[in-house]
C-alpha atoms as a PDB file:
ATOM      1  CA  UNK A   1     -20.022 -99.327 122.165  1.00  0.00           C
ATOM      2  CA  UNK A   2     -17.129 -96.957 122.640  1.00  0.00           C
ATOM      3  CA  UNK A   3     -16.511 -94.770 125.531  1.00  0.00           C
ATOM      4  CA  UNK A   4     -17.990 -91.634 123.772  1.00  0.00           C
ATOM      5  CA  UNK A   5     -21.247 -93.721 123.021  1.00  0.00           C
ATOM      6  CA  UNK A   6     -21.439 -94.869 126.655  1.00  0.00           C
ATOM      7  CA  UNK A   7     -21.074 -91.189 127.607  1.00  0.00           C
ATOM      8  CA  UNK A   8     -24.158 -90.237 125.626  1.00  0.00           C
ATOM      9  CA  UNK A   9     -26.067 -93.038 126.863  1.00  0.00           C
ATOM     10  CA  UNK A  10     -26.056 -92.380 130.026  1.00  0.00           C
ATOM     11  CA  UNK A  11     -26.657 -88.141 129.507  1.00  0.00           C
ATOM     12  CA  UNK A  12     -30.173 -89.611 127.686  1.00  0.00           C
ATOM     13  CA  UNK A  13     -30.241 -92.092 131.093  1.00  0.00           C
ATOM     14  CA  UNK A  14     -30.569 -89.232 133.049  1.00  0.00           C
ATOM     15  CA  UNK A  15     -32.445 -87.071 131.285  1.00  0.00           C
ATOM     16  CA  UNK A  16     -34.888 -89.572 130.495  1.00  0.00           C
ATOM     17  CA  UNK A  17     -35.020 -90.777 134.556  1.00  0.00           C
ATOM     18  CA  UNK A  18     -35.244 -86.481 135.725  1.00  0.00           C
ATOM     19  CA  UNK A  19     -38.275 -86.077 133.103  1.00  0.00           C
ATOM     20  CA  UNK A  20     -40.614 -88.854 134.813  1.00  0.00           C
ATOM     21  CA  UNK A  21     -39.937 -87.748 138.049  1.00  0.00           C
ATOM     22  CA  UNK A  22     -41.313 -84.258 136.793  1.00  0.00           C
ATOM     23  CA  UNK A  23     -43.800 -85.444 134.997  1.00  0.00           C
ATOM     24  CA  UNK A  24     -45.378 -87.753 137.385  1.00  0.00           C
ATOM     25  CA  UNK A  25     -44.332 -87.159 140.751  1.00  0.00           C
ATOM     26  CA  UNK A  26     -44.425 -83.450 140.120  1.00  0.00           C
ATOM     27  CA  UNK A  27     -40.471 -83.451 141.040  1.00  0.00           C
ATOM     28  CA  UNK A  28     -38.525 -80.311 140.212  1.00  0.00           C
ATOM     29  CA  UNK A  29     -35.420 -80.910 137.671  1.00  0.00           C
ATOM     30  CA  UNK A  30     -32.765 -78.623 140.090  1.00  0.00           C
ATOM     31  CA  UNK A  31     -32.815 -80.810 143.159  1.00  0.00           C
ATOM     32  CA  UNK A  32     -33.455 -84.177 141.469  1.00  0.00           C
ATOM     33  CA  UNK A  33     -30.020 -86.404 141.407  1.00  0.00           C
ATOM     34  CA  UNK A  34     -29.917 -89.838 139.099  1.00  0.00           C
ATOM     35  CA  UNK A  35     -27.175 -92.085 139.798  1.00  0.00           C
ATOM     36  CA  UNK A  36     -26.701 -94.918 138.130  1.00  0.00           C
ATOM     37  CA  UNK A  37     -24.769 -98.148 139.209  1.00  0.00           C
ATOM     38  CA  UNK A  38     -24.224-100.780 136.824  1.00  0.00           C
ATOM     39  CA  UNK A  39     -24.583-104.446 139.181  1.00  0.00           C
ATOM     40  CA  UNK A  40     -23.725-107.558 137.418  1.00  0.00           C
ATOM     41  CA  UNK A  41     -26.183-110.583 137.089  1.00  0.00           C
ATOM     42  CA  UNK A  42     -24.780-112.872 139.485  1.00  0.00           C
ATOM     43  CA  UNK A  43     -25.467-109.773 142.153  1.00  0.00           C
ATOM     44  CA  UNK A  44     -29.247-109.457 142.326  1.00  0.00           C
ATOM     45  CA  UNK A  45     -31.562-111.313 142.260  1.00  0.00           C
ATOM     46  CA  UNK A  46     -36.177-110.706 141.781  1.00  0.00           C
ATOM     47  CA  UNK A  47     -39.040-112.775 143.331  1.00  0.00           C
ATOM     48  CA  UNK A  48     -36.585-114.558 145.503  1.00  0.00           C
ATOM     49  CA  UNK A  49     -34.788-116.402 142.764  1.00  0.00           C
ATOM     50  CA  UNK A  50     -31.075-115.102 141.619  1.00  0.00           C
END
């Protein structure tokens, strides 16, 4: 994906994260910040396995 397709991606990211918070926790858009950090696979791990 190019750099301009990334871009977009991640607009729709945050727009999409902002509109649950409303919508189930009730969260107002203005104050709500997303941030998103990309972590590669050998840097997490789930249910105590990596």
């Amino acid at each position: 994906m190019d750099e301009l397709g990334e871009l977009r991606k991640r607009h729709g990211s945050f727009a999409g994260v902002s509109n649950v918070l409303l919508e189930v926790l009730n969260k107002p858009l203005a104050p709500t910040f997303v941030v998103i950090e990309e972590v590669g696979l050998e840097n997490w791990g789930w249910g105590g396995y990596r």
